[in-house]
PDB file of N, CA and C in Angstrom:
ATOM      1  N   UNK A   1      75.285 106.141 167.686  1.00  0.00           N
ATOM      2  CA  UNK A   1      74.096 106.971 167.812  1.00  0.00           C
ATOM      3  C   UNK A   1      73.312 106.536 169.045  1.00  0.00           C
ATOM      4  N   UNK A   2      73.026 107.698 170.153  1.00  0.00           N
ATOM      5  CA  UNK A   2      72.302 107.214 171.133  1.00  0.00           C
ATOM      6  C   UNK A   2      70.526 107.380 171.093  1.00  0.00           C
ATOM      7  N   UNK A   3      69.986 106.201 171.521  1.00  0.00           N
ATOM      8  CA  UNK A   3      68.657 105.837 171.388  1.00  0.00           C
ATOM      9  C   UNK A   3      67.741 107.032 172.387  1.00  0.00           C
ATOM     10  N   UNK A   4      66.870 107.569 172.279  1.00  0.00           N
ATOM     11  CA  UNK A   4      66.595 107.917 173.120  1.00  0.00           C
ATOM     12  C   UNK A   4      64.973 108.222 173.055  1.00  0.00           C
ATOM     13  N   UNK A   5      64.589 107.849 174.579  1.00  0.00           N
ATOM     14  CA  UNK A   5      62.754 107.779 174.440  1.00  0.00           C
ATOM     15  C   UNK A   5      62.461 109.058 175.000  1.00  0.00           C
ATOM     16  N   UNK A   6      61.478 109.845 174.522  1.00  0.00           N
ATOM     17  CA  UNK A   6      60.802 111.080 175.289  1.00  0.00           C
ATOM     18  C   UNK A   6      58.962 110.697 175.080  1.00  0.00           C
ATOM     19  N   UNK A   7      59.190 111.182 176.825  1.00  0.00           N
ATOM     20  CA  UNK A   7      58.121 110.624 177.381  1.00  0.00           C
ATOM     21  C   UNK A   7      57.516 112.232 178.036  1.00  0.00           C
ATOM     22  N   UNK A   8      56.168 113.045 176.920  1.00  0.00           N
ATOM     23  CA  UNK A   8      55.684 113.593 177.857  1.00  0.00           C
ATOM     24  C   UNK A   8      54.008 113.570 177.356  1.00  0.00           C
ATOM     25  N   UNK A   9      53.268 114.150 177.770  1.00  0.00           N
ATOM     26  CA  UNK A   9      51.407 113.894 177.370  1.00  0.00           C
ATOM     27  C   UNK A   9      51.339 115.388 176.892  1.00  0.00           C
ATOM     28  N   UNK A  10      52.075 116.817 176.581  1.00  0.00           N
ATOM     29  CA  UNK A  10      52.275 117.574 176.211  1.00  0.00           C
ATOM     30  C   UNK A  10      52.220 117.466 174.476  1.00  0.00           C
ATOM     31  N   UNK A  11      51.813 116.923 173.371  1.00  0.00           N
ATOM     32  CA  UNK A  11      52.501 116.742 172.115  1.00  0.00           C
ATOM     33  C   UNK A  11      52.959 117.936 171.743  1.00  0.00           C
ATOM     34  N   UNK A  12      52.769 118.980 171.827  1.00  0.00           N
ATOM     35  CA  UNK A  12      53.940 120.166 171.402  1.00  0.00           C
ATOM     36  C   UNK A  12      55.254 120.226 171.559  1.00  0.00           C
ATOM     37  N   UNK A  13      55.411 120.057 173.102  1.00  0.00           N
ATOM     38  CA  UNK A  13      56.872 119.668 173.868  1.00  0.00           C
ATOM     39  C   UNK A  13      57.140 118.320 173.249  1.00  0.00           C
ATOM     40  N   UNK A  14      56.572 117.656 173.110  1.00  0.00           N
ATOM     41  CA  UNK A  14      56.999 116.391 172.443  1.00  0.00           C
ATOM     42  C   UNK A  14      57.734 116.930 171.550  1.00  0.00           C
ATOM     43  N   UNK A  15      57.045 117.213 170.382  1.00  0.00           N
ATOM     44  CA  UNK A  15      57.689 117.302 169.127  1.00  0.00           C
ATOM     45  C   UNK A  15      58.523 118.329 169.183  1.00  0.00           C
ATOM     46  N   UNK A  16      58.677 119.148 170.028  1.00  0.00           N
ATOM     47  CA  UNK A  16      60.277 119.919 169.931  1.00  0.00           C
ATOM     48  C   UNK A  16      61.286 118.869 170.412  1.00  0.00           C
ATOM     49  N   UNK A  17      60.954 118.487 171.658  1.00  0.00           N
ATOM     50  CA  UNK A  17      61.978 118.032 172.328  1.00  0.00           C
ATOM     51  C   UNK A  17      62.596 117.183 171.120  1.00  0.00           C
ATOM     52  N   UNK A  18      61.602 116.245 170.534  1.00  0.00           N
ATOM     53  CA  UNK A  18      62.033 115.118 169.283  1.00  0.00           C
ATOM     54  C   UNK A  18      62.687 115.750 168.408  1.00  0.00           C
ATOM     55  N   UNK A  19      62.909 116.796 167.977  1.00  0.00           N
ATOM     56  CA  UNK A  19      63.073 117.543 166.808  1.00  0.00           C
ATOM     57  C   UNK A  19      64.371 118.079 167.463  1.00  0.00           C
ATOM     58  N   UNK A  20      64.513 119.021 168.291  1.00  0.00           N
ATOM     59  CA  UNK A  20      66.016 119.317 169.225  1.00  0.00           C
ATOM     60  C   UNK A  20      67.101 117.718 168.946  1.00  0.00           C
ATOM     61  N   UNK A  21      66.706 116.877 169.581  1.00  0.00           N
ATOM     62  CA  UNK A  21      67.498 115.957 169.838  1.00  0.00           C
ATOM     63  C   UNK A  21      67.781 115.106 169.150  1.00  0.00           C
ATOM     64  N   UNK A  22      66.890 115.417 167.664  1.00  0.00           N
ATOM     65  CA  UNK A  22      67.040 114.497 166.451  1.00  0.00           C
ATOM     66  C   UNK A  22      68.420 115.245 165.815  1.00  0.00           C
ATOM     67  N   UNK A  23      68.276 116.857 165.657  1.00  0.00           N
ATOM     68  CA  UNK A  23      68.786 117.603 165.377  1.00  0.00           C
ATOM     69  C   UNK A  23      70.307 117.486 165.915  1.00  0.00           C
ATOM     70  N   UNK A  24      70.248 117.037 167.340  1.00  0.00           N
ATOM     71  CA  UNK A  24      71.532 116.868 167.607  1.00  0.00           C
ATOM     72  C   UNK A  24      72.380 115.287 167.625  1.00  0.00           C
ATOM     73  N   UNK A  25      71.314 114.634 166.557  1.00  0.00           N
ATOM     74  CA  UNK A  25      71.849 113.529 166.057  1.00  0.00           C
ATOM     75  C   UNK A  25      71.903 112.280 166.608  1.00  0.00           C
ATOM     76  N   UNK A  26      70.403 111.925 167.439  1.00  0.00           N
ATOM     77  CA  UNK A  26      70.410 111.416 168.652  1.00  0.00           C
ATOM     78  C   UNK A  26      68.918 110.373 167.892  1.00  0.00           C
ATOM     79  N   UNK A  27      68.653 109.484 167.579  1.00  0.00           N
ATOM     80  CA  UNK A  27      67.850 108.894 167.115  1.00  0.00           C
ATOM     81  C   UNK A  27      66.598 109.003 168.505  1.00  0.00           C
ATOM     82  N   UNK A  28      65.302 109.239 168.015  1.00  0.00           N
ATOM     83  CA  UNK A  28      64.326 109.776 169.063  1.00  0.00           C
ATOM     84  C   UNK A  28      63.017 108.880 168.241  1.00  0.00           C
ATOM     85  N   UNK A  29      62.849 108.503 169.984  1.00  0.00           N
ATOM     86  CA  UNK A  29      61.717 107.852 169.839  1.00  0.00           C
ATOM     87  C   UNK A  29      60.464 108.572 171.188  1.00  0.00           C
ATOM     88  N   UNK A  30      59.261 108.527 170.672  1.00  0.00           N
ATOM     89  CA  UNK A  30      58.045 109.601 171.646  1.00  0.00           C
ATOM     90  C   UNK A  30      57.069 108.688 171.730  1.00  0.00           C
ATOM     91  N   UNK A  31      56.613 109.249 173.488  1.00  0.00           N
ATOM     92  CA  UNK A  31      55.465 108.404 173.426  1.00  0.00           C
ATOM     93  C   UNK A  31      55.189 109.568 174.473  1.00  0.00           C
ATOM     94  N   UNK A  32      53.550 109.029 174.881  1.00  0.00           N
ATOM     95  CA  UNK A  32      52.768 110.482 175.091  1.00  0.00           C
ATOM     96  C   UNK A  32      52.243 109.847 176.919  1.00  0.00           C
ATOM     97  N   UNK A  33      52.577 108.842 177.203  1.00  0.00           N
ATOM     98  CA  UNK A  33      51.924 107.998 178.531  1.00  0.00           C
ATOM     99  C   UNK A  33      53.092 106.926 178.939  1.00  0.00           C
ATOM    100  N   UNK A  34      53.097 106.585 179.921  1.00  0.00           N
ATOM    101  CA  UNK A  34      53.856 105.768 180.781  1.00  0.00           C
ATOM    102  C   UNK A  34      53.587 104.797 179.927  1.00  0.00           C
ATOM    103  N   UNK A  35      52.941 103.914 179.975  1.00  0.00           N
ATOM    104  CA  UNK A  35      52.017 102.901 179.692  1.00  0.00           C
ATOM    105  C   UNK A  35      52.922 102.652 178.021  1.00  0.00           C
ATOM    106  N   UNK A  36      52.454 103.432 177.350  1.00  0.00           N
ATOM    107  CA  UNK A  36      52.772 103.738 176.165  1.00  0.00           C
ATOM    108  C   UNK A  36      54.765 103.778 175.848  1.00  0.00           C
ATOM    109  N   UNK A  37      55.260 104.193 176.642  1.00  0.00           N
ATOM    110  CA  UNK A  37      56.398 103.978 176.856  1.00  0.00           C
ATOM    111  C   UNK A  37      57.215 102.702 177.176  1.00  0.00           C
ATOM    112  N   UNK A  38      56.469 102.155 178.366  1.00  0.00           N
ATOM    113  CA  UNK A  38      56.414 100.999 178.382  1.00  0.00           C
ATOM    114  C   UNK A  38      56.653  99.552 177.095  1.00  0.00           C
ATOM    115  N   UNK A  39      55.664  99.953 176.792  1.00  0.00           N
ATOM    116  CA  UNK A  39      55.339  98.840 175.244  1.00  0.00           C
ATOM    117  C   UNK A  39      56.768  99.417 174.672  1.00  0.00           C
ATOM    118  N   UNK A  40      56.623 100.578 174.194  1.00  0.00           N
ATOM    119  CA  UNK A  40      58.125 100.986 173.519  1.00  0.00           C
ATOM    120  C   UNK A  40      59.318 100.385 173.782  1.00  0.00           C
ATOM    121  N   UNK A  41      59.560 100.457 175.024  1.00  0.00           N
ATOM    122  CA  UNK A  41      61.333  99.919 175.514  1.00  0.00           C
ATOM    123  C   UNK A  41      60.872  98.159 175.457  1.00  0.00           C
ATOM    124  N   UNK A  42      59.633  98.025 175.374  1.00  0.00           N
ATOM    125  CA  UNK A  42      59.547  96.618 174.801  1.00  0.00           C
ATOM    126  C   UNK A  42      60.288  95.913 173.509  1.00  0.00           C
ATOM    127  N   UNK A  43      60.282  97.035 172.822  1.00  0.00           N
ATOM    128  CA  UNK A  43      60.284  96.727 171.648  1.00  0.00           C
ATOM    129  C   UNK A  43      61.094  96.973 170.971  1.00  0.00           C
ATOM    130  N   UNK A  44      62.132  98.316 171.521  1.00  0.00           N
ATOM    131  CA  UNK A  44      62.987  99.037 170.884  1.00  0.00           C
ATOM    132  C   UNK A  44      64.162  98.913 171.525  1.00  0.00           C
ATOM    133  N   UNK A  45      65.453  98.927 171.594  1.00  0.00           N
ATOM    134  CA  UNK A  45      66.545  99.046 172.720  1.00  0.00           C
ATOM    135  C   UNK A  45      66.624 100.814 172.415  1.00  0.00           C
ATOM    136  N   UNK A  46      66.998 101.266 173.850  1.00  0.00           N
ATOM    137  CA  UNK A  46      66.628 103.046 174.309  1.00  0.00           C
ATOM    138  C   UNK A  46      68.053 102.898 175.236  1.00  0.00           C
ATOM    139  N   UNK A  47      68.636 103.812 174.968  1.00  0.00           N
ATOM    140  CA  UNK A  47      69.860 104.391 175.482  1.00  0.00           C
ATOM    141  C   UNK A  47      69.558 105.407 176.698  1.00  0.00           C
ATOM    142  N   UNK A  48      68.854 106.048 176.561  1.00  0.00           N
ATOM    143  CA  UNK A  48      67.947 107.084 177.460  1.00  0.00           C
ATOM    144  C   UNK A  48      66.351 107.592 177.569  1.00  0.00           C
ATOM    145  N   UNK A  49      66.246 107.507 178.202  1.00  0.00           N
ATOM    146  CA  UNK A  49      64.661 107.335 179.246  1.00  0.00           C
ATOM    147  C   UNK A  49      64.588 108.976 179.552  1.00  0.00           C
ATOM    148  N   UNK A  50      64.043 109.787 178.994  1.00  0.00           N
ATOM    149  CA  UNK A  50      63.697 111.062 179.311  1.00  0.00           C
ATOM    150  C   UNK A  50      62.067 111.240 179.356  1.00  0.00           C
ATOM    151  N   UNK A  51      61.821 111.499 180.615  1.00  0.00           N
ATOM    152  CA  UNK A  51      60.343 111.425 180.786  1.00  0.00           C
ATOM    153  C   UNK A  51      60.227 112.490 181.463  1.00  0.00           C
ATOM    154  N   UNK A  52      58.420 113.682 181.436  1.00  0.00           N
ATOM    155  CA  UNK A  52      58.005 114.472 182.281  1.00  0.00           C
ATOM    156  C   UNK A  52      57.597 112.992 183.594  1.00  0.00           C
ATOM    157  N   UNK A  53      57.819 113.789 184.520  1.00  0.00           N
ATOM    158  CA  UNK A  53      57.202 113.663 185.989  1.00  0.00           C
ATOM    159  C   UNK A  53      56.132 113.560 185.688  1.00  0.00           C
ATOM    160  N   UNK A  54      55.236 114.245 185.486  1.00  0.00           N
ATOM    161  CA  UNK A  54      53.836 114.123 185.302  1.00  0.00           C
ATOM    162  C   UNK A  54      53.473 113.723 184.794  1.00  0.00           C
ATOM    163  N   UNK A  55      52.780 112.524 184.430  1.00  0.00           N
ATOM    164  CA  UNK A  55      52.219 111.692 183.393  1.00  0.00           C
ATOM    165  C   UNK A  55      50.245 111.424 183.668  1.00  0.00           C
ATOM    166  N   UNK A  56      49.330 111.187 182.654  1.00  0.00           N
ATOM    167  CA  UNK A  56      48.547 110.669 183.201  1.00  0.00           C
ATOM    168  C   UNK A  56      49.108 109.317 183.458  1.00  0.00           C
ATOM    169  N   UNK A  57      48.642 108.541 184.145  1.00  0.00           N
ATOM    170  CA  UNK A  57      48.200 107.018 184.874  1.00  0.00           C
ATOM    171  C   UNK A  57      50.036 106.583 185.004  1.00  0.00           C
ATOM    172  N   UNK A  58      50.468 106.354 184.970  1.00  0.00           N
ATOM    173  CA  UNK A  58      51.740 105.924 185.253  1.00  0.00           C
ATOM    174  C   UNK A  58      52.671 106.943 184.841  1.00  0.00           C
ATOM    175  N   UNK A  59      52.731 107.249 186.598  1.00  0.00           N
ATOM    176  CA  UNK A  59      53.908 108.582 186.423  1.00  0.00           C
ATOM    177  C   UNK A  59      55.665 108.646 185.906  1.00  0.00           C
ATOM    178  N   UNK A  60      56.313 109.308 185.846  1.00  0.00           N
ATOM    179  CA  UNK A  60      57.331 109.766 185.573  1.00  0.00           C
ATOM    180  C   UNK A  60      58.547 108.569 186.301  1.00  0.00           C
ATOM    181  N   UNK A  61      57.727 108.999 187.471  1.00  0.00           N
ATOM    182  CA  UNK A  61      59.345 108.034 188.564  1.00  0.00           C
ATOM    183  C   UNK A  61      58.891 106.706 188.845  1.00  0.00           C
ATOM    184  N   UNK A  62      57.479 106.346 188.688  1.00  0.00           N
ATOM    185  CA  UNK A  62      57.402 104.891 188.552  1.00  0.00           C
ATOM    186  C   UNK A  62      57.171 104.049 186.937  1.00  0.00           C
ATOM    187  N   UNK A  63      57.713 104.832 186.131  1.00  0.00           N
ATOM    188  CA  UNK A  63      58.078 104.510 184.575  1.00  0.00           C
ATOM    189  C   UNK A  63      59.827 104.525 185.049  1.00  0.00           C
ATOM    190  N   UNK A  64      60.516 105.134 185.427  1.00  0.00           N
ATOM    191  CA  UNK A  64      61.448 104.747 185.678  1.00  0.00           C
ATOM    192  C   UNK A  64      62.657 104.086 186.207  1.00  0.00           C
ATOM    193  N   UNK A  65      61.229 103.767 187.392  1.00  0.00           N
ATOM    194  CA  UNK A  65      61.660 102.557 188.084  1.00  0.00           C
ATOM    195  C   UNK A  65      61.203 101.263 187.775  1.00  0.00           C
ATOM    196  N   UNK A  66      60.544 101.150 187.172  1.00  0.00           N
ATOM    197  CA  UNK A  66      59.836  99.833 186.270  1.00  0.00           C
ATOM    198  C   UNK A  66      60.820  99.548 184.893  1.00  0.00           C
ATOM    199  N   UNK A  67      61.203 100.791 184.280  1.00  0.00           N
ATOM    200  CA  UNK A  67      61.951 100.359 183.390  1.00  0.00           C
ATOM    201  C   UNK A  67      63.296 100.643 183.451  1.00  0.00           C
ATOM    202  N   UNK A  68      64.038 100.732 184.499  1.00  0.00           N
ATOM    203  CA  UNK A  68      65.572 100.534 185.149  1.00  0.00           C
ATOM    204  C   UNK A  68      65.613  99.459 185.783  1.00  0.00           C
ATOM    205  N   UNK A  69      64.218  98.465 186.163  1.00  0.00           N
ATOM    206  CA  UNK A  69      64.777  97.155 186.612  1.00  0.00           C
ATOM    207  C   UNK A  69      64.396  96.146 185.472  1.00  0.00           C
ATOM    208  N   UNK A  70      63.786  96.169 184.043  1.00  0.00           N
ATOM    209  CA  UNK A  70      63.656  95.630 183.160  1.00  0.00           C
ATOM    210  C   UNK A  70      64.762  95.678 182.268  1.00  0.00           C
ATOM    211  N   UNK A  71      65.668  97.218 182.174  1.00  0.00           N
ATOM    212  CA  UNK A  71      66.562  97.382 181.530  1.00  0.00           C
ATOM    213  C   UNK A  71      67.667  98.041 182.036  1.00  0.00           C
ATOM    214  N   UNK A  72      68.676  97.555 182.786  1.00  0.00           N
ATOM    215  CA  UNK A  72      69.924  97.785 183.531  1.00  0.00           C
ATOM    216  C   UNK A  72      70.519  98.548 182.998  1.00  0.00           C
ATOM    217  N   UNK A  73      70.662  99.004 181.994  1.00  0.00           N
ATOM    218  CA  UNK A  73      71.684  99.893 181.210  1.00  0.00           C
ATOM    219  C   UNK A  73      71.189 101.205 180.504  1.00  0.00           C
ATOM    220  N   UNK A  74      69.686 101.128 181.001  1.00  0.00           N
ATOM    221  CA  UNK A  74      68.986 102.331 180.739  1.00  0.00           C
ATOM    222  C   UNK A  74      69.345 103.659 181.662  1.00  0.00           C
ATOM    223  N   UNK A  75      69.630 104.772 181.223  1.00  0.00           N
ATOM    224  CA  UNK A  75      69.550 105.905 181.942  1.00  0.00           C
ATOM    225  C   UNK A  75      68.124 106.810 181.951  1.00  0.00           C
ATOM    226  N   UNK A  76      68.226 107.999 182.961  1.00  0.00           N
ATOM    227  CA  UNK A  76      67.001 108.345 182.630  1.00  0.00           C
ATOM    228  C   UNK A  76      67.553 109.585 183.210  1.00  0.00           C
ATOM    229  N   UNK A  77      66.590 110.690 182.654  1.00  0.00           N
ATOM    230  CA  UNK A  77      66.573 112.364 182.934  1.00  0.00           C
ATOM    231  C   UNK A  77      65.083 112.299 183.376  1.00  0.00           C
ATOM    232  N   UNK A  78      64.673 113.285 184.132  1.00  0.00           N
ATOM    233  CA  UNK A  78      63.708 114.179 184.329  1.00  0.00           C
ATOM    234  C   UNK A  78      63.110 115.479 183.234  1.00  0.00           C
ATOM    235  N   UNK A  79      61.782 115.685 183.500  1.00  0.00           N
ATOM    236  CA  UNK A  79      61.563 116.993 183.205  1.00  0.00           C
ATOM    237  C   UNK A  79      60.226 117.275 184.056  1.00  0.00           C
ATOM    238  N   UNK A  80      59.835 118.269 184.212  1.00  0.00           N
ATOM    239  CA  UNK A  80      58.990 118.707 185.094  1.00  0.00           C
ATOM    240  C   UNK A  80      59.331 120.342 185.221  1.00  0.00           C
ATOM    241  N   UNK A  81      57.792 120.312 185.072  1.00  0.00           N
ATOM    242  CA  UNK A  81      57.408 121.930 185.041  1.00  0.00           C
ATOM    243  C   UNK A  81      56.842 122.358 186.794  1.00  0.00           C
ATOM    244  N   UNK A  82      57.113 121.754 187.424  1.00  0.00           N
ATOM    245  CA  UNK A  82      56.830 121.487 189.225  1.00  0.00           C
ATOM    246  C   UNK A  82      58.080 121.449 189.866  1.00  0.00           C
ATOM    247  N   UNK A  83      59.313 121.199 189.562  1.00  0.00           N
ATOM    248  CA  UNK A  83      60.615 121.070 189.850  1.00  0.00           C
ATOM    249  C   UNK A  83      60.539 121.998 190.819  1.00  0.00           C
ATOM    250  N   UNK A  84      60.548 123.852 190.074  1.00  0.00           N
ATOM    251  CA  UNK A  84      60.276 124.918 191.062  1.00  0.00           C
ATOM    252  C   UNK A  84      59.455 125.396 192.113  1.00  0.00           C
ATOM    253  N   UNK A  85      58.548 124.266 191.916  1.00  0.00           N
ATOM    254  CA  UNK A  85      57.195 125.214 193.121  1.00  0.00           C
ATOM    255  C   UNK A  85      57.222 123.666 194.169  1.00  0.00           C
ATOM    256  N   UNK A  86      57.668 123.032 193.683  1.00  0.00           N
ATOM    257  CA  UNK A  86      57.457 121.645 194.487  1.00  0.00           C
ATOM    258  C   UNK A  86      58.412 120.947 194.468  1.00  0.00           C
ATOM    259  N   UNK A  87      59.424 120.607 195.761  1.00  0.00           N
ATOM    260  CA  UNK A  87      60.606 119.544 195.923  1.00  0.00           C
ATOM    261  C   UNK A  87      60.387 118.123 195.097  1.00  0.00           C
ATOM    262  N   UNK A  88      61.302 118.129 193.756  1.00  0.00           N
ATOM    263  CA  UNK A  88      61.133 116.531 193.662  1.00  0.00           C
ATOM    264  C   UNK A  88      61.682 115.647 194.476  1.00  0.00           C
ATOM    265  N   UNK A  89      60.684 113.851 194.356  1.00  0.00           N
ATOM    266  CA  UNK A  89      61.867 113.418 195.193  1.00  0.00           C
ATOM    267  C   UNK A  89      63.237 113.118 195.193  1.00  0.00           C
ATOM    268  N   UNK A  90      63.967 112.681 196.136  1.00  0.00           N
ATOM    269  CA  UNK A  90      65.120 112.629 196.602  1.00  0.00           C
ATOM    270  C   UNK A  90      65.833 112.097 195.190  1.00  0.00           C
ATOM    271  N   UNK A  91      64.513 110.701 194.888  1.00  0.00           N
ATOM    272  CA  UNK A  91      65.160 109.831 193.785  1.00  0.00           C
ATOM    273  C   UNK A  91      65.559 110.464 192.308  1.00  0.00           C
ATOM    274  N   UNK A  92      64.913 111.464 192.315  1.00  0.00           N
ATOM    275  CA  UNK A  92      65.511 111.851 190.454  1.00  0.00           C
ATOM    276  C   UNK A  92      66.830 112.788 190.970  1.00  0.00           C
ATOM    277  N   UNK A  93      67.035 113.077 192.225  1.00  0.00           N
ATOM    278  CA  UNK A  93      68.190 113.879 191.535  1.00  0.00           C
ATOM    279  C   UNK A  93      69.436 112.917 191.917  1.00  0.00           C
ATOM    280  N   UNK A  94      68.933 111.723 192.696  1.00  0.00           N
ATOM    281  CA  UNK A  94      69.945 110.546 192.559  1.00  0.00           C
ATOM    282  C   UNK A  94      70.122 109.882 191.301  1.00  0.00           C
ATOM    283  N   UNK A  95      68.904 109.550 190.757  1.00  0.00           N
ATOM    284  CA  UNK A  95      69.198 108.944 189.148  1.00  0.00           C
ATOM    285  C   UNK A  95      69.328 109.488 188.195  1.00  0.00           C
ATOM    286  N   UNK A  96      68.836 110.703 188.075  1.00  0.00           N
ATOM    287  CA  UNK A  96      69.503 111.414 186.761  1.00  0.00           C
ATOM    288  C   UNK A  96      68.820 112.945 187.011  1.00  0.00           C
ATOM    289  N   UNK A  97      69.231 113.439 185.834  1.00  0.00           N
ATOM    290  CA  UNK A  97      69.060 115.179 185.743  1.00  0.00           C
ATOM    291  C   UNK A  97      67.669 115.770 185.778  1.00  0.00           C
ATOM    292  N   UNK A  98      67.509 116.566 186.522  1.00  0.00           N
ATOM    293  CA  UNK A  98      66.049 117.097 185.946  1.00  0.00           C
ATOM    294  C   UNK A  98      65.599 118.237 184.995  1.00  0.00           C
ATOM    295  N   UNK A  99      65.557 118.256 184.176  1.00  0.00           N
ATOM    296  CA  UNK A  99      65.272 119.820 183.181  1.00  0.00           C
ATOM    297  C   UNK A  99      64.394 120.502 183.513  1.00  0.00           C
ATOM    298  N   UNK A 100      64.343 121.096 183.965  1.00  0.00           N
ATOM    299  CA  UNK A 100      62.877 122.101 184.452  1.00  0.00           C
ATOM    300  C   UNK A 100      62.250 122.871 183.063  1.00  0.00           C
ATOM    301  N   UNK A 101      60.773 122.849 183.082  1.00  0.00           N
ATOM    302  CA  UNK A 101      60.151 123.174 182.344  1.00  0.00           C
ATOM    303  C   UNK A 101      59.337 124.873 182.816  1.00  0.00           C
ATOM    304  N   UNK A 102      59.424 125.937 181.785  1.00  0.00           N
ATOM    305  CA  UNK A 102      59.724 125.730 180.209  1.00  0.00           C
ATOM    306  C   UNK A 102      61.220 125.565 179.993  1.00  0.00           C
ATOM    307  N   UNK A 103      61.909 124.901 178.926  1.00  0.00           N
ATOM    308  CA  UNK A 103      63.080 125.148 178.563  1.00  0.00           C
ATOM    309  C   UNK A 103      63.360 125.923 177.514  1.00  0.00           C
ATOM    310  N   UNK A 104      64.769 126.372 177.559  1.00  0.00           N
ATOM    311  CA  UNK A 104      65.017 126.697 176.114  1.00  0.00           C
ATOM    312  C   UNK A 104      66.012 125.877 175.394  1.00  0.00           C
ATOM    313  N   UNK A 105      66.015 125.963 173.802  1.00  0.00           N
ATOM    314  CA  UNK A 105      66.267 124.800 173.302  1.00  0.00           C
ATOM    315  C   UNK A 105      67.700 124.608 173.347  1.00  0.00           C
ATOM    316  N   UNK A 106      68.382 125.393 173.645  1.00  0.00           N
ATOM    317  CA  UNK A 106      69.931 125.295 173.790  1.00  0.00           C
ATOM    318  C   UNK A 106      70.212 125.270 175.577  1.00  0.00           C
ATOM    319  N   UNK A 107      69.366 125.673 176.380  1.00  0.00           N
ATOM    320  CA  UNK A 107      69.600 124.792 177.403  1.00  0.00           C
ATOM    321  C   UNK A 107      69.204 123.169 177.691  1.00  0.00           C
ATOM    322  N   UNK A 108      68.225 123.237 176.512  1.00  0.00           N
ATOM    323  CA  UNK A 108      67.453 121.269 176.974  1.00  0.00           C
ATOM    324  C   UNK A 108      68.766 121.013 176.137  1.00  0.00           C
ATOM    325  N   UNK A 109      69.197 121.128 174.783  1.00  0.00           N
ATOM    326  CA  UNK A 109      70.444 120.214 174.387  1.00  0.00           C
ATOM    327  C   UNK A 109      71.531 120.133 175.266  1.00  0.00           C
ATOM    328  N   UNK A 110      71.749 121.316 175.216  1.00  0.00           N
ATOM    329  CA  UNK A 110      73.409 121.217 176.078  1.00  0.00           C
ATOM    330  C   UNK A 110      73.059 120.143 177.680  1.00  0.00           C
ATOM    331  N   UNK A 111      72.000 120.232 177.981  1.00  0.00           N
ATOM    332  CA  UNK A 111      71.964 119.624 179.656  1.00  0.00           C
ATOM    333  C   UNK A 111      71.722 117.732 178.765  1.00  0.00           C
ATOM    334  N   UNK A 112      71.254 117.817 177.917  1.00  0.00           N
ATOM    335  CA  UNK A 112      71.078 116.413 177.650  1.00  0.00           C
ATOM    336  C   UNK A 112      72.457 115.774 177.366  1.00  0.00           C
ATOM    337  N   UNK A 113      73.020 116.530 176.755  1.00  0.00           N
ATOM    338  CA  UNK A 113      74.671 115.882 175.730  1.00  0.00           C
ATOM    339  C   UNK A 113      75.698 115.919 177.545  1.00  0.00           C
ATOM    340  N   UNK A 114      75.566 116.789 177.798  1.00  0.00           N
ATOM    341  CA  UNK A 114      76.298 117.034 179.393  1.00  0.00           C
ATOM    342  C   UNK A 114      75.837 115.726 180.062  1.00  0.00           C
ATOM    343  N   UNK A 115      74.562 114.940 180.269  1.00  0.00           N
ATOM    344  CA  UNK A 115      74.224 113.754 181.085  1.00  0.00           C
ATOM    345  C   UNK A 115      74.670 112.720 180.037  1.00  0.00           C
ATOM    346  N   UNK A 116      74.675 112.712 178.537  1.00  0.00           N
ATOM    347  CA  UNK A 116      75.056 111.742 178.015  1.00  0.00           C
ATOM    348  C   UNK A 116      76.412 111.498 178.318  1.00  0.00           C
ATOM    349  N   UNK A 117      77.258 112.797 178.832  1.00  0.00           N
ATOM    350  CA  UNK A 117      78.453 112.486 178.479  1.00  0.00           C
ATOM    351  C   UNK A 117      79.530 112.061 179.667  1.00  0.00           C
ATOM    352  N   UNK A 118      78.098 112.083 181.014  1.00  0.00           N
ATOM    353  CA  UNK A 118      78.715 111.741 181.860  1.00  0.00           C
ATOM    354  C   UNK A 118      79.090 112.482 183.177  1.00  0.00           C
ATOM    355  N   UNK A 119      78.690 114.098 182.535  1.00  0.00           N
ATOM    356  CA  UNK A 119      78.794 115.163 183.587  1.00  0.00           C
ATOM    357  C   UNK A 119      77.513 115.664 184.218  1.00  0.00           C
ATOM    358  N   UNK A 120      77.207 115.120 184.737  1.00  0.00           N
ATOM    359  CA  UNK A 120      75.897 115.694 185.523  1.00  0.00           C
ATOM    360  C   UNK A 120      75.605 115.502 187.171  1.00  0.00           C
TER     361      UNK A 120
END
């Protein structure tokens, strides 16, 4: 069973996303702030790091670069509802997938199980 943290300050999207990916049998853990995420992978071992870009106070890509050099074996996805109107940087589409927001729920699964599985 893969671990997985979702990281957005949205709690609606939260709790789908948690609920999608529980659904697809994926043990889910949420937190609503960088910061807050943080403490989490403290505490928990996380298979995947799925965070919005946008965060208050500790953003998206420096939560993921803080916690890819604490935890080597962590992966991480994107999400961001800015993807389209604004170039992300270079770095998320080097480190992992970005989901663009809004999604739908059979495109956020299928793109998540596709990066778990190695194809992305």
């Amino acid at each position: 069973m893969v671990t997985v943290l979702v990281v957005d300050d949205d709690p609606d999207l939260l709790q789908i996303a948690a609920t999608i990916l529980t659904e697809d049998g994926h043990h889910v853990l949420t937190a609503r702030s960088g910061e807050e995420a943080l403490t989490t992978l403290e505490h928990h071992p996380v298979d995947l790091l799925l965070t919005d870009v946008i965060l208050p106070g500790v953003d998206g890509f420096t939560l993921a670069d803080v916690a890819s050099r604490r935890f080597a074996t962590l992966r991480t996805m994107y999400m961001s509802g800015c993807y389209t109107r604004v170039p992300l940087e270079t770095q998320a589409l080097d480190d992992g997938t970005v989901v663009t927001k809004p999604w739908r729920a059979n495109d956020f699964s299928g793109q998540v199980k596709a990066f778990l599985a190695g194809a992305h």
